[in-house]
N, C-alpha and C. Protein backbone atom coordinates (compact mmCIF):
# COMPACT_ATOMS: atom_id res chain seq x y z
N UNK A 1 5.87 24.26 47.85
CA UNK A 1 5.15 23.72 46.70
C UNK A 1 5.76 22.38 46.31
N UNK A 2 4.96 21.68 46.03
CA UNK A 2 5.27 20.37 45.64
C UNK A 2 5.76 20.47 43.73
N UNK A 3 6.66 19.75 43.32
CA UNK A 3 6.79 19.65 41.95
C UNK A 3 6.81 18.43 41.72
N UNK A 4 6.48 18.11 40.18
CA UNK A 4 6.34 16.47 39.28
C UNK A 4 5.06 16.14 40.04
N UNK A 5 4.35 17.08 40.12
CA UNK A 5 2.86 15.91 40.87
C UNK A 5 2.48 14.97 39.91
N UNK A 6 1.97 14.34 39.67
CA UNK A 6 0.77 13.32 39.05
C UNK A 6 -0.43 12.41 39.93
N UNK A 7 -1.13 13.08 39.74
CA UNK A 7 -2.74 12.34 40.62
C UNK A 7 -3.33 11.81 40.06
N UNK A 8 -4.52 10.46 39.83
CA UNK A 8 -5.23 9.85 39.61
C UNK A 8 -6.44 10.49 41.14
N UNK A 9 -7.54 11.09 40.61
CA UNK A 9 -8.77 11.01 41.84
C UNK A 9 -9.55 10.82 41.36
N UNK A 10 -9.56 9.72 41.37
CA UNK A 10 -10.85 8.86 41.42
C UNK A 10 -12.28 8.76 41.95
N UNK A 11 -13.41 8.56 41.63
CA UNK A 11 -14.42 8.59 42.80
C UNK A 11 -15.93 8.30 41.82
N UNK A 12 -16.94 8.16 41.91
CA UNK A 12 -17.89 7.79 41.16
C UNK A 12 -18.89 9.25 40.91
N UNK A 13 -19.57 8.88 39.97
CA UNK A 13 -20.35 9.84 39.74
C UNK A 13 -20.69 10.78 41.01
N UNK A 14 -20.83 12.20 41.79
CA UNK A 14 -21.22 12.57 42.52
C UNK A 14 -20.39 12.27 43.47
N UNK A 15 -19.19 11.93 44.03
CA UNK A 15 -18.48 12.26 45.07
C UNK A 15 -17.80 13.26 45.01
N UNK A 16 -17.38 14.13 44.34
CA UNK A 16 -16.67 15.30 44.18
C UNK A 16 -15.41 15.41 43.89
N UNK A 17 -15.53 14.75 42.62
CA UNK A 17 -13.99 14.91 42.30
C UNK A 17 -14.07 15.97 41.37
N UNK A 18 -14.26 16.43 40.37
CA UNK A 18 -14.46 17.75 39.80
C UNK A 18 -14.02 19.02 41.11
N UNK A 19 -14.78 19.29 41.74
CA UNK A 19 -14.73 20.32 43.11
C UNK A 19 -13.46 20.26 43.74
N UNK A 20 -12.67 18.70 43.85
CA UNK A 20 -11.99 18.67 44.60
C UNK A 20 -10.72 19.11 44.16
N UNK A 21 -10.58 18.45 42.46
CA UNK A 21 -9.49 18.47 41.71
C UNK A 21 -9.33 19.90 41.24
N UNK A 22 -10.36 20.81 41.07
CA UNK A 22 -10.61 22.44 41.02
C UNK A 22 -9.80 22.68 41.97
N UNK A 23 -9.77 22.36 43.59
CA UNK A 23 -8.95 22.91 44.94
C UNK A 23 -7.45 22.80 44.93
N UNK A 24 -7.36 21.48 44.48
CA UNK A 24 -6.24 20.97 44.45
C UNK A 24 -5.01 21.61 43.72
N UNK A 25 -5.89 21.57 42.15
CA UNK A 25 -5.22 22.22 41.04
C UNK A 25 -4.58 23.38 41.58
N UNK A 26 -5.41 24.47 42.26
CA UNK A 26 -4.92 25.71 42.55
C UNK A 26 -3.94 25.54 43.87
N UNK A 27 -4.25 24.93 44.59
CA UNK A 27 -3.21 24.61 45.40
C UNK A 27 -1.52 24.33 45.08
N UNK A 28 -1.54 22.95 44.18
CA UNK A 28 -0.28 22.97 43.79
C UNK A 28 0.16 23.12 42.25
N UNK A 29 -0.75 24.24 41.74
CA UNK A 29 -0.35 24.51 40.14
C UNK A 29 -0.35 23.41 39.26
N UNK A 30 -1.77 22.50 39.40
CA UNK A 30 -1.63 21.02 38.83
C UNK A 30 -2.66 21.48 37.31
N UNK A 31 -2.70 21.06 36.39
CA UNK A 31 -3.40 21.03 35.23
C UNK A 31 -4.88 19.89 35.27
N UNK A 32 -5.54 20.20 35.15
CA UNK A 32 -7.40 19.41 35.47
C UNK A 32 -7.13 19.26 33.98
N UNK A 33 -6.98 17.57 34.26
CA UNK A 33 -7.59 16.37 32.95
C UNK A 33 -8.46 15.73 33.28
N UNK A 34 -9.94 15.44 32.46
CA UNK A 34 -10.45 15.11 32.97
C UNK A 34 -11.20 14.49 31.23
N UNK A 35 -12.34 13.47 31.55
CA UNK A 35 -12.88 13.04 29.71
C UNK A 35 -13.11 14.15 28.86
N UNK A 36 -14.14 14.86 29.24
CA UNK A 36 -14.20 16.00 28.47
C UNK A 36 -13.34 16.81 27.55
N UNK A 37 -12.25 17.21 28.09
CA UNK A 37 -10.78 17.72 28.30
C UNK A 37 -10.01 16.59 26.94
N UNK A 38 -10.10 15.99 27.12
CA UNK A 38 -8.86 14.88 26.43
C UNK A 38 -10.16 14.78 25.07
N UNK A 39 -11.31 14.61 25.47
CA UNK A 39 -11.82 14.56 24.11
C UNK A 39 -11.64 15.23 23.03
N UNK A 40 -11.60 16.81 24.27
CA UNK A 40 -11.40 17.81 22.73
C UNK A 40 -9.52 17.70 22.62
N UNK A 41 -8.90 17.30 22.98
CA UNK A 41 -7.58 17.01 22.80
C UNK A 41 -7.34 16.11 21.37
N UNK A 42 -8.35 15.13 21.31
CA UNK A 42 -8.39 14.03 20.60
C UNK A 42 -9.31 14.85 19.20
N UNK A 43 -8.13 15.21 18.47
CA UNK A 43 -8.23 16.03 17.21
C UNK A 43 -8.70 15.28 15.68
N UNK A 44 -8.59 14.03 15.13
CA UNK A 44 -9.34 13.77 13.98
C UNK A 44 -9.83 12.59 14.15
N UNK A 45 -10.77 12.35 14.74
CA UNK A 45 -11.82 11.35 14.91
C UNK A 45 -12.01 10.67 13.64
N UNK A 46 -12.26 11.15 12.29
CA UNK A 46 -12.65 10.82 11.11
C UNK A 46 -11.20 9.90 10.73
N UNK A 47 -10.05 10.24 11.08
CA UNK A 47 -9.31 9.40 10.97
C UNK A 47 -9.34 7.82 11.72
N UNK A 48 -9.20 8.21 12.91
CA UNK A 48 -9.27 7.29 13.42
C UNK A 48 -10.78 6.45 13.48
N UNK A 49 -11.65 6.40 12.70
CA UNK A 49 -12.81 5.82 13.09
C UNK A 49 -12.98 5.27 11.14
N UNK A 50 -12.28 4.88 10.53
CA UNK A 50 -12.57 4.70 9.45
C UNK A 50 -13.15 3.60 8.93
N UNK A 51 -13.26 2.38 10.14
CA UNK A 51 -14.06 2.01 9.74
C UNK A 51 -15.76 1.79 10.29
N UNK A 52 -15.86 2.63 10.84
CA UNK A 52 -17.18 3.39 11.14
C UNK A 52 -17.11 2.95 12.86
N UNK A 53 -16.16 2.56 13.37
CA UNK A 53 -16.22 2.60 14.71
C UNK A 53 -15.12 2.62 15.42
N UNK A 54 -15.05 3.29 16.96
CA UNK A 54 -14.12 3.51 17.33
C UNK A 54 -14.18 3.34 18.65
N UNK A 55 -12.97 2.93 19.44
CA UNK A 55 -13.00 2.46 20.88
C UNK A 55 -12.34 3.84 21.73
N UNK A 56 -13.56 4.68 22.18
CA UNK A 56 -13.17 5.63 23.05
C UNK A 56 -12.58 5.42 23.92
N UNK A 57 -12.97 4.62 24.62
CA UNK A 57 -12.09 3.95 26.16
C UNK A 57 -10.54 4.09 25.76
N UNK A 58 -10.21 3.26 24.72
CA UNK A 58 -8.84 3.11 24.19
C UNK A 58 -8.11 4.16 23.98
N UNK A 59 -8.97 5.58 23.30
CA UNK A 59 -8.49 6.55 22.85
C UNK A 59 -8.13 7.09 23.83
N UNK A 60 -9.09 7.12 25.22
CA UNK A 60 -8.96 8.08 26.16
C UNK A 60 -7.60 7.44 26.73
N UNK A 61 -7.98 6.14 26.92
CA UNK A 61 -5.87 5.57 27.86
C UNK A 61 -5.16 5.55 27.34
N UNK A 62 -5.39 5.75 25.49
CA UNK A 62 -3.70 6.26 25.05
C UNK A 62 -3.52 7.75 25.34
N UNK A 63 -4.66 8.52 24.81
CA UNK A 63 -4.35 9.66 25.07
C UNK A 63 -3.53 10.58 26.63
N UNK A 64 -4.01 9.55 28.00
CA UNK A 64 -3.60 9.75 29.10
C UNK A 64 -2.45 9.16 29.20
N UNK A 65 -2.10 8.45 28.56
CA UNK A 65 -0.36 7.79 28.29
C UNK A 65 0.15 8.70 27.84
N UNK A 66 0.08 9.68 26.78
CA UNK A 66 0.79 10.60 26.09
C UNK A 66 0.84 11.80 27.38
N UNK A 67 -0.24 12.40 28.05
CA UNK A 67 -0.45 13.32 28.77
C UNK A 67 0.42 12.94 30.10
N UNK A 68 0.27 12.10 30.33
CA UNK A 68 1.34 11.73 31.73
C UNK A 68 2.46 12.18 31.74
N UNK A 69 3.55 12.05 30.28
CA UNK A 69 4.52 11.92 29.87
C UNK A 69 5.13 13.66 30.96
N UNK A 70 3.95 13.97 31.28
CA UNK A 70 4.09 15.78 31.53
C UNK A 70 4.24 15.84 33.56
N UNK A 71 4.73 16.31 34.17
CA UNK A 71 4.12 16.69 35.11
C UNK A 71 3.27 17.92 35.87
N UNK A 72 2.71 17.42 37.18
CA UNK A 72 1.84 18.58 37.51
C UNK A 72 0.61 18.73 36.56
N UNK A 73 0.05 16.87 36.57
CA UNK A 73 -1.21 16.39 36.46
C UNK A 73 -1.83 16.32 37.16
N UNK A 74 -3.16 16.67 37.23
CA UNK A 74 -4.71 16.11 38.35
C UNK A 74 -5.65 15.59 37.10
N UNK A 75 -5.88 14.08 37.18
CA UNK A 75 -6.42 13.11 36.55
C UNK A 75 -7.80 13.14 37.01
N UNK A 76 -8.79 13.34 36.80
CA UNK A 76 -9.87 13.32 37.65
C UNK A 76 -11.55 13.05 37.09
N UNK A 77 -12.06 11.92 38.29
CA UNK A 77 -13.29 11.31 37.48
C UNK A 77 -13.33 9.86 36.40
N UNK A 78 -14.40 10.19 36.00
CA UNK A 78 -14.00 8.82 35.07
C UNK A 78 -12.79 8.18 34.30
N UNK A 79 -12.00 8.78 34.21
CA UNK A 79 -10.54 9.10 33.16
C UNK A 79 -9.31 8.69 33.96
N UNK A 80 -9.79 8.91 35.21
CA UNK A 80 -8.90 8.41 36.87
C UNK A 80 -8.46 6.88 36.73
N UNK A 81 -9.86 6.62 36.51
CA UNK A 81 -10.20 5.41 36.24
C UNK A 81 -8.96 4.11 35.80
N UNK A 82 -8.16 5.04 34.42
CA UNK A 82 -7.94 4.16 33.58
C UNK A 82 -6.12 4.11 34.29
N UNK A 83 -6.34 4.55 34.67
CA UNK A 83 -4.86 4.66 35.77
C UNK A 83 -4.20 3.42 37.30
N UNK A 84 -5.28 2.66 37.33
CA UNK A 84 -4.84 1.98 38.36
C UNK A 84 -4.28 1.45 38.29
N UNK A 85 -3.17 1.01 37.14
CA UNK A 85 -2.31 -0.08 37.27
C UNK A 85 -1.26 1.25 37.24
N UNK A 86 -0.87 2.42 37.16
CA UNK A 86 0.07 3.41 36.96
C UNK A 86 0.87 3.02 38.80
N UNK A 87 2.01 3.41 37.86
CA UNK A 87 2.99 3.53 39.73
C UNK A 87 3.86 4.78 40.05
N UNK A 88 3.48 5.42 39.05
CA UNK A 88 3.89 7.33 38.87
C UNK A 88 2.93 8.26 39.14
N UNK A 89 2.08 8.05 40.04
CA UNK A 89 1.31 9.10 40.41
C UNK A 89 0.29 8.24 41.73
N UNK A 90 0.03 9.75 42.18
CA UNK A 90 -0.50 9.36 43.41
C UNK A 90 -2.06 8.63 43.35
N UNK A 91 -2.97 8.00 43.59
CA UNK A 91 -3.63 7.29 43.36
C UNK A 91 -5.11 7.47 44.61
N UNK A 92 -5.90 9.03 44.64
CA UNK A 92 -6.69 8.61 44.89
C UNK A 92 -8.11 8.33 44.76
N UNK A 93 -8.74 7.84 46.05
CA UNK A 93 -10.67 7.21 45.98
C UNK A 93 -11.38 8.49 47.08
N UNK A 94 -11.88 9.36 46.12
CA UNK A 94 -13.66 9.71 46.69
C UNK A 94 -14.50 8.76 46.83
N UNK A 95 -15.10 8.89 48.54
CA UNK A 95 -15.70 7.64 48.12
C UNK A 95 -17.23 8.47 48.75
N UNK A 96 -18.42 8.49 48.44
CA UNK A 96 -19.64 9.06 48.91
C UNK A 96 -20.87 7.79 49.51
N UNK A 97 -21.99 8.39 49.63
CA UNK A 97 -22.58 6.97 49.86
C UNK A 97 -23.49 7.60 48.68
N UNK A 98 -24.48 6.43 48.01
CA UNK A 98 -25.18 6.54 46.79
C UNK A 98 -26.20 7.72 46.79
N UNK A 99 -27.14 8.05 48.58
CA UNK A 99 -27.75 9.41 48.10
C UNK A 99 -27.28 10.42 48.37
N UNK A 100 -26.00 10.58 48.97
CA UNK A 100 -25.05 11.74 49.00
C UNK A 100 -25.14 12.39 47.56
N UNK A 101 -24.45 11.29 46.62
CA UNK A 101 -24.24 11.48 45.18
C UNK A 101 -25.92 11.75 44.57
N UNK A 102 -26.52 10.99 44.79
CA UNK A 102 -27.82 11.50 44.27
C UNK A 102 -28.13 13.37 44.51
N UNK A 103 -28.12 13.35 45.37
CA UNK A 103 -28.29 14.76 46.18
C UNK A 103 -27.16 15.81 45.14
N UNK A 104 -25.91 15.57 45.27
CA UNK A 104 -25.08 16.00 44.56
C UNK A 104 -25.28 16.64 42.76
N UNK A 105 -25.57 15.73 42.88
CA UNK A 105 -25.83 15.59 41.18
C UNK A 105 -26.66 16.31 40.73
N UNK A 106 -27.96 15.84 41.27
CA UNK A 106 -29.55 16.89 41.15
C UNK A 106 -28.95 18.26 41.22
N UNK A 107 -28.08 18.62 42.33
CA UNK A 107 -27.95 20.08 43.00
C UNK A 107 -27.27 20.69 42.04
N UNK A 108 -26.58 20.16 41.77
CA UNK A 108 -24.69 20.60 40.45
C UNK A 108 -25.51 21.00 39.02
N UNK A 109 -26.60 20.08 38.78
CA UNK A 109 -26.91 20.09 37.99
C UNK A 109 -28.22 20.65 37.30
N UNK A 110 -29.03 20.87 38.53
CA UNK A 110 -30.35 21.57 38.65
C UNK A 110 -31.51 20.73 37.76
N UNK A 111 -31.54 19.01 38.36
CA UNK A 111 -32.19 18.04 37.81
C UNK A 111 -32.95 17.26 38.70
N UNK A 112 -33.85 16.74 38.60
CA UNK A 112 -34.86 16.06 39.32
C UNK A 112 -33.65 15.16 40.04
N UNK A 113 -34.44 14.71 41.24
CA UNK A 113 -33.44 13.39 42.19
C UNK A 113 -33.83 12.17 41.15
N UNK A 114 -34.71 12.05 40.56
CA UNK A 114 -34.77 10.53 39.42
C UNK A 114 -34.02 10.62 38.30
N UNK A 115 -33.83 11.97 37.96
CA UNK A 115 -32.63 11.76 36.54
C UNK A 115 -31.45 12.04 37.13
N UNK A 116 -30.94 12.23 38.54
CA UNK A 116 -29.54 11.97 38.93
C UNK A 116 -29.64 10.76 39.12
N UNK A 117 -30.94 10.25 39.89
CA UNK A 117 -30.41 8.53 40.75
C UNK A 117 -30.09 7.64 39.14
N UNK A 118 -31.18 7.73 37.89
CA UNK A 118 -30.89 6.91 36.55
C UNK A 118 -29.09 7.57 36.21
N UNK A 119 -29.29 8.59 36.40
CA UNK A 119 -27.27 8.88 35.77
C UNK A 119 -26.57 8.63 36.63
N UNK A 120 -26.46 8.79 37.95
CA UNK A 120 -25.49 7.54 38.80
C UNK A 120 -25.46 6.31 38.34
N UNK A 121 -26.58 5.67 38.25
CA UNK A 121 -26.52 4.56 38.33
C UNK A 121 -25.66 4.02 36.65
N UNK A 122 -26.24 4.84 35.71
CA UNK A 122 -25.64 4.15 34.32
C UNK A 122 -24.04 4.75 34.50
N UNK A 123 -23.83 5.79 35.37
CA UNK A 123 -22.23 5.82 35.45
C UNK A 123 -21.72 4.87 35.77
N UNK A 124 -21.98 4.69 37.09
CA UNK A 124 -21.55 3.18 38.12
C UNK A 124 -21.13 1.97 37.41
N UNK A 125 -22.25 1.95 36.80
CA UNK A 125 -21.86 0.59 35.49
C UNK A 125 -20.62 0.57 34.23
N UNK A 126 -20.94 2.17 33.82
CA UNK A 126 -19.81 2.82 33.30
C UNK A 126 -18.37 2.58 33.16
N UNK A 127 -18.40 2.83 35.15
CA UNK A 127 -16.86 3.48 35.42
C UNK A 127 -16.47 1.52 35.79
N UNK A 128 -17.33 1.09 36.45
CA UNK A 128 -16.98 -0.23 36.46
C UNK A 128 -16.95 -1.08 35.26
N UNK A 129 -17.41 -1.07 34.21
CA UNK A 129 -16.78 -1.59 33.10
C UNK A 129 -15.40 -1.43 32.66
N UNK A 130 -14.65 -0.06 32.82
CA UNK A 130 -14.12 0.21 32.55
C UNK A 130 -12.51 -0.79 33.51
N UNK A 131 -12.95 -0.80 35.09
CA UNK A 131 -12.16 -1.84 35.87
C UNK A 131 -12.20 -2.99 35.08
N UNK A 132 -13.42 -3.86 34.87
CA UNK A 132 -13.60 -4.84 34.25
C UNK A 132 -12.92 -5.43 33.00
N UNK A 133 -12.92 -4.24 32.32
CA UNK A 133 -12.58 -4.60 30.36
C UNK A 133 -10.84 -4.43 31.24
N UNK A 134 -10.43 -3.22 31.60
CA UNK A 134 -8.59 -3.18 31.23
C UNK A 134 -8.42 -3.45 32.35
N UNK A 135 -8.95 -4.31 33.72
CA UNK A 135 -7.83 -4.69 34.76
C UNK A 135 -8.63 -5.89 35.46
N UNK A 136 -9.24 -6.07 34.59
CA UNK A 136 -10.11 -7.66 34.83
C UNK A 136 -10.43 -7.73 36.39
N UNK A 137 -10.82 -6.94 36.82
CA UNK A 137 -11.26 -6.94 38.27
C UNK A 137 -12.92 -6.80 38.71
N UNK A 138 -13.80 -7.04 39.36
CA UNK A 138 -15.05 -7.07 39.52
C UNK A 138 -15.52 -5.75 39.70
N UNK A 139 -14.79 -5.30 40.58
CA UNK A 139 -15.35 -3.85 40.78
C UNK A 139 -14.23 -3.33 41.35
N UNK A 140 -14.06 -1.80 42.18
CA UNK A 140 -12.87 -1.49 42.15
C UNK A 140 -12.62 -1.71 43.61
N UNK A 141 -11.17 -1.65 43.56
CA UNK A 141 -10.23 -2.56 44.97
C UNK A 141 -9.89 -1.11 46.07
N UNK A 142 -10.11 -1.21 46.86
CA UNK A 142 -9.70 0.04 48.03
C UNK A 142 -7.94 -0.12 48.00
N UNK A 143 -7.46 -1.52 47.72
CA UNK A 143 -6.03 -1.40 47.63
C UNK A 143 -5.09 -0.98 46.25
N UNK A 144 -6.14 -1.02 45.14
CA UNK A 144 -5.36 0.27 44.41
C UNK A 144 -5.25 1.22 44.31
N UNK A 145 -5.96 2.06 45.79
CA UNK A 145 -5.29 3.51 46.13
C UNK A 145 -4.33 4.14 47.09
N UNK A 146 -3.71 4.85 46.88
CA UNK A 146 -2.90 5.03 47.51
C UNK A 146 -3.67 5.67 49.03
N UNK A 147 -4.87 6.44 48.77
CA UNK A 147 -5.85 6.80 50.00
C UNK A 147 -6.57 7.15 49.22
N UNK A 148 -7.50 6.73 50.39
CA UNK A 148 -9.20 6.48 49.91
C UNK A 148 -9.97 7.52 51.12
N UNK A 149 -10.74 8.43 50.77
CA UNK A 149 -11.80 9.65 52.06
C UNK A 149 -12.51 9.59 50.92
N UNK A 150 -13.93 9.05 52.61
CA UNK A 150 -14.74 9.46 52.51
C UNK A 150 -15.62 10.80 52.30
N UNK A 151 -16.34 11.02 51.37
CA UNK A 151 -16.80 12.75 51.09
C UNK A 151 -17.82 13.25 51.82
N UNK A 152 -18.69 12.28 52.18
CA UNK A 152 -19.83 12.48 52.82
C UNK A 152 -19.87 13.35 54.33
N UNK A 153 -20.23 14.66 54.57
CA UNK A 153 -20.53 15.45 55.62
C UNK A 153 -18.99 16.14 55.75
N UNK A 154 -18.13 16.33 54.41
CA UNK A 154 -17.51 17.18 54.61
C UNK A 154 -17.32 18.26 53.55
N UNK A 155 -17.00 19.10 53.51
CA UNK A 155 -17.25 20.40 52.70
C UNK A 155 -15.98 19.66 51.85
N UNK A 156 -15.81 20.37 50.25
CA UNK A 156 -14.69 20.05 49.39
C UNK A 156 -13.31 20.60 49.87
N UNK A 157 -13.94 21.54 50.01
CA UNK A 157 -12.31 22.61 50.92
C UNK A 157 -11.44 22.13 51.90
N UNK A 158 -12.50 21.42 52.80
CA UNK A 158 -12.10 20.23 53.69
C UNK A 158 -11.51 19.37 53.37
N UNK A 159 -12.04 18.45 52.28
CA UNK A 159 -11.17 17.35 52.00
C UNK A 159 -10.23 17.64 50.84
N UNK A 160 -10.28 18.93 50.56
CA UNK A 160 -8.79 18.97 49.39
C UNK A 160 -7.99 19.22 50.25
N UNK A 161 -8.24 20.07 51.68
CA UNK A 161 -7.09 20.29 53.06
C UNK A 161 -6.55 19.13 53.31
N UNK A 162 -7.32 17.96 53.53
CA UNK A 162 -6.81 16.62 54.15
C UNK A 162 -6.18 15.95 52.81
N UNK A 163 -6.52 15.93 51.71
CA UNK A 163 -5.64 15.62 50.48
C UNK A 163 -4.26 16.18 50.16
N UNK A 164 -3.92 17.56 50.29
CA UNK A 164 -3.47 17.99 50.29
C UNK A 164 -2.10 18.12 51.25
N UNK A 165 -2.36 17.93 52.47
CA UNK A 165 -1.66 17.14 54.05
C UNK A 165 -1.07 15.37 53.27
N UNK A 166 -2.16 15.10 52.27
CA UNK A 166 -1.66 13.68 52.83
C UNK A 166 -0.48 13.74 51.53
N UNK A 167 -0.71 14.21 50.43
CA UNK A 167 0.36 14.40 49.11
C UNK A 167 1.66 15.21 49.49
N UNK A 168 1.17 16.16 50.50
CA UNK A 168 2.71 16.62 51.24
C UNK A 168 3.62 15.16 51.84
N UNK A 169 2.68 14.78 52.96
CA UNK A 169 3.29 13.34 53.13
C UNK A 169 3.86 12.49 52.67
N UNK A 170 3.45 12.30 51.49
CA UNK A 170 3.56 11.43 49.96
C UNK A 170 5.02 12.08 49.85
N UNK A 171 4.84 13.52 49.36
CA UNK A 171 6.77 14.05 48.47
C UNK A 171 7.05 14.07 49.43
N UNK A 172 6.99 13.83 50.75
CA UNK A 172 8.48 14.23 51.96
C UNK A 172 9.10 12.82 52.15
N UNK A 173 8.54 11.78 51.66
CA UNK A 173 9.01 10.43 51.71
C UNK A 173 8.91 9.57 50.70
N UNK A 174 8.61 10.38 49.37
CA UNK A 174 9.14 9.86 48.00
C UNK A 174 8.71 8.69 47.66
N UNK A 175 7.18 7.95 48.17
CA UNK A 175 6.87 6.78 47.58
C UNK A 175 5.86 7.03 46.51
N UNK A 176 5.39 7.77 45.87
CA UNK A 176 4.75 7.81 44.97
C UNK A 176 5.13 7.75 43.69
């Protein structure tokens, strides 16, 4: 067993990071953070929003600053996101092709292929704002991960196996 994990997995709407970070978790006893998760973490809103508005983005990367502080994290999805400049955890990219994720989404979710392809797409914009506003970058860089797999035509089980191989790799030579 691996100990002190910390992961960032990253990946866009519909590549499977949810599924994957589920595998993972149980694999090496890691804790699934993910937006959802930290929202309900994020306890008096009414405070912090007093004057009638509030910068979630902000809330969510302090809140993942405080949560780091922990090990035997899995960061995962949009929330991954806010991690690329981190140098304490492993750093990776799901990467799918756009109707993989279409397909995905509809299926997970039991929704027409036009209201997955419109919610990919307003994610996409989403998760890339999010590069944009805190790391001033255009879109996101294949070299701020530590490894990047492709999801497409492989089962999740599969690629949490090959994730899993490669984070062993990672603690037997201590660069993460």
């Amino acid at each position: 067993m691996v100990s002190g994990l910390k992961i960032a997995l990253c990946g866009y709407l519909g590549s499977g990071c949810t599924e994957v970070a589920e595998i993972l978790a149980g694999k090496f006893g890691l804790e699934i953070i993910n937006t959802s998760r930290i929202l309900t973490m994020i306890k008096d809103f009414e405070s912090l929003s007093r004057s009638g508005e509030v910068d979630i983005d902000l809330l969510i990367k302090n809140k993942l600053d405080e949560i780091l502080q922990r090990d035997n994290i899995i960061v995962e999805g949009r929330s991954a996101f806010f991690l690329l400049d981190r140098k304490d955890l492993i750093k990776i990219f799901l990467n799918a092709s756009f109707e993989e994720r279409v397909r995905h989404v509809a299926s997970r979710r039991g929704i027409p292929v036009d209201e997955a392809r419109d919610d990919i797409e307003r994610s996409d914009r989403d998760r890339n704002s999010i590069v944009q506003r805190f790391f001033k970058k255009d879109s996101v860089d294949p070299t701020d991960f530590d490894f990047t797999i492709k999801t497409n035509m492989k089962t999740f089980a599969k690629i949490a196996d090959i994730i899993a191989d490669v984070i062993k790799g990672f603690s037997s030579i201590q660069q993460y």
